[in-house]
Protein backbone atom coordinates (compact mmCIF):
# COMPACT_ATOMS: atom_id res chain seq x y z
CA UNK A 1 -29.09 -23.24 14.82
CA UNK A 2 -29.30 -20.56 12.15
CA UNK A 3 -29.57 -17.99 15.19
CA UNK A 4 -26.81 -19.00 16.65
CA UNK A 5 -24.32 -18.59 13.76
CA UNK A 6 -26.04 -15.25 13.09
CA UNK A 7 -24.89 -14.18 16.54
CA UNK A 8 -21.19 -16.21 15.75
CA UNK A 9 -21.16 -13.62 12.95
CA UNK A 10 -22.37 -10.72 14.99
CA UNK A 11 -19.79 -11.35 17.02
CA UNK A 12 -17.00 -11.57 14.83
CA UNK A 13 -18.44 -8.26 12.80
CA UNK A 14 -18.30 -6.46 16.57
CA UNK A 15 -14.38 -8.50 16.49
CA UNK A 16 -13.58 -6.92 13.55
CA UNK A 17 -14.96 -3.39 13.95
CA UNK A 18 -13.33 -3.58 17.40
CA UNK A 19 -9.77 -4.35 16.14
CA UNK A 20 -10.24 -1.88 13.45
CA UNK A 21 -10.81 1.08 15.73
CA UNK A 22 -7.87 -0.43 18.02
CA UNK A 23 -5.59 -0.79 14.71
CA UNK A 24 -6.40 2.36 12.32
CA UNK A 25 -5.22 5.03 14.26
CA UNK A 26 -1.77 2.79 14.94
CA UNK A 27 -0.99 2.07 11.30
CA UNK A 28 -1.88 5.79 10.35
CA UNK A 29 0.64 6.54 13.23
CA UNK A 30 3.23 4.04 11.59
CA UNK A 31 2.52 5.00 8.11
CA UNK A 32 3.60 8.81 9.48
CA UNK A 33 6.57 7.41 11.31
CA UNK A 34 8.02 5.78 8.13
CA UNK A 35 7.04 8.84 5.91
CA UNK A 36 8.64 11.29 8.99
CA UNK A 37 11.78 9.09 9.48
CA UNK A 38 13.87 9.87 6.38
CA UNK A 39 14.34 6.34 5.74
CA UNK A 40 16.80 5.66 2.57
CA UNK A 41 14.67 4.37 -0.07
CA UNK A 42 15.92 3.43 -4.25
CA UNK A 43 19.43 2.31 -4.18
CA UNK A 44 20.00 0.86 -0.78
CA UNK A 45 23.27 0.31 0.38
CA UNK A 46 23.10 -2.54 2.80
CA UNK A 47 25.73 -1.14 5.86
CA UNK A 48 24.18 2.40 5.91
CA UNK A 49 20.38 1.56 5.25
CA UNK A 50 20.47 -1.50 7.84
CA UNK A 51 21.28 0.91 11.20
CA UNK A 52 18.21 3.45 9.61
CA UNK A 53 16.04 0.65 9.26
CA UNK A 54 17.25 -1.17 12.88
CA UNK A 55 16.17 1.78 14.75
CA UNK A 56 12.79 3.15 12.67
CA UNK A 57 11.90 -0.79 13.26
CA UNK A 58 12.60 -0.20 17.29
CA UNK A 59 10.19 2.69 17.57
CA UNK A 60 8.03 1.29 15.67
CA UNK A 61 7.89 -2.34 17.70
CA UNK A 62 7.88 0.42 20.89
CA UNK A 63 4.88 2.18 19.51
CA UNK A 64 3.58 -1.08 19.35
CA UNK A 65 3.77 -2.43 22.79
CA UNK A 66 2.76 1.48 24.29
CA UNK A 67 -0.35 1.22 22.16
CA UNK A 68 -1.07 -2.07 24.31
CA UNK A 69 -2.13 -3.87 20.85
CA UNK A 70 -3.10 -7.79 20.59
CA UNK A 71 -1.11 -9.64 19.11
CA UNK A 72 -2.79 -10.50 15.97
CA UNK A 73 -3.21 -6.78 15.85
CA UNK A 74 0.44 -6.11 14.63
CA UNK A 75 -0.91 -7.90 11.37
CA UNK A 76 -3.51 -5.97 10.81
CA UNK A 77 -1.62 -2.70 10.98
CA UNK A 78 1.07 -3.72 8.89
CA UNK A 79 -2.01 -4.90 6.33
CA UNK A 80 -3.84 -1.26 6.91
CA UNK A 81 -0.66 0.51 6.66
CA UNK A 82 0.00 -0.70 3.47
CA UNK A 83 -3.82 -0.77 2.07
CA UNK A 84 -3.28 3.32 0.82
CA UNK A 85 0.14 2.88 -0.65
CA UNK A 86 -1.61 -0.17 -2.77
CA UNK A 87 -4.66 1.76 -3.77
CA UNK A 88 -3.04 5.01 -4.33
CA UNK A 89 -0.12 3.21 -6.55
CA UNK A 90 -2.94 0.95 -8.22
CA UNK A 91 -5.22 4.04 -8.89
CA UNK A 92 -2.32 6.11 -10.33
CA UNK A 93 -1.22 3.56 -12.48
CA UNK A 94 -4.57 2.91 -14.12
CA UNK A 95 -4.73 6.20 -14.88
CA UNK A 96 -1.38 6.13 -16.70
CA UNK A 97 -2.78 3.25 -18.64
CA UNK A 98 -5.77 5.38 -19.56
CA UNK A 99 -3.98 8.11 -20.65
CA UNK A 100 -1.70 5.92 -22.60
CA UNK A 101 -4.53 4.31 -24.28
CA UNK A 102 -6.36 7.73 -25.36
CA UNK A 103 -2.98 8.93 -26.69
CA UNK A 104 -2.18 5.51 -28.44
CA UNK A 105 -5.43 6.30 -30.13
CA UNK A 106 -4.88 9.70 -30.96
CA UNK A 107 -1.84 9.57 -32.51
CA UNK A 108 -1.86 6.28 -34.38
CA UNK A 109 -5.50 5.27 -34.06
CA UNK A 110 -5.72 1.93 -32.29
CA UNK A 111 -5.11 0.77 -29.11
CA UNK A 112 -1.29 0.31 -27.75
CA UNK A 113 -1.74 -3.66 -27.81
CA UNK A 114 -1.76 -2.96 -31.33
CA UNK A 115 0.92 -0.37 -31.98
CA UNK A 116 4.49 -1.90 -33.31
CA UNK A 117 7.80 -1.24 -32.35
CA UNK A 118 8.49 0.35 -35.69
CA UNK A 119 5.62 3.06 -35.35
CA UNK A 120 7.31 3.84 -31.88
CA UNK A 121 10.51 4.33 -33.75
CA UNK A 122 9.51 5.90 -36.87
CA UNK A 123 7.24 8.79 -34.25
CA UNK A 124 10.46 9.14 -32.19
CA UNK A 125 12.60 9.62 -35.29
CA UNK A 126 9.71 11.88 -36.70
């Protein structure tokens, strides 16, 4: 029995790996697209973003269907193309709250949890 969900597993590992070389090389091709396309992005206006958006969505459904992908693929490279905007925008945000941190402490020597709204003001008015 134990052999048998081994090779269940074994299977779904070879799955997996299978749909990821199938999906990668789509998402990176998507992620490109969107970055490519000129897309409006901060303060939307709904009746001139919606016609960008309509047709970046078309290619990108017509990529899709040329790339001959699964069905449950098209969540997968929606999840991949997203997975480096998320890590890169985690990653550069804990870096900001490092660097805030260190200069919290170097100016008024604790941490920023700590630091009042009147030590703010009295620096700025410094």
């Amino acid at each position: 029995m134990g052999e048998k969900a081994n090779e269940e597993k074994g299977e779904k590992n070879d799955l997996s790996k299978e749909q990821l070389d199938r999906c990668i090389p789509v998402a990176r091709k998507v992620l490109s697209f969107i970055a490519d396309a000129g897309l409006p992005i901060g303060d939307i206006k709904k009746e001139t973003a919606s016609d960008d958006y309509d047709k970046a969505i078309k290619s990108i459904l017509q990529l899709l269907l040329d790339e001959n992908l699964r069905v449950n693929d098209v969540e997968m490279v929606i999840a991949l193309m997203l997975q480096p905007v998320d890590l890169v925008g985690k990653g550069i945000d804990h870096s900001l709250k490092i660097n805030l941190k260190q200069a919290s402490e170097k100016v008024w020597k604790k941490s920023p949890d700590e630091v009042t709204l009147q030590e703010v003001d009295a620096l700025l008015k410094s």
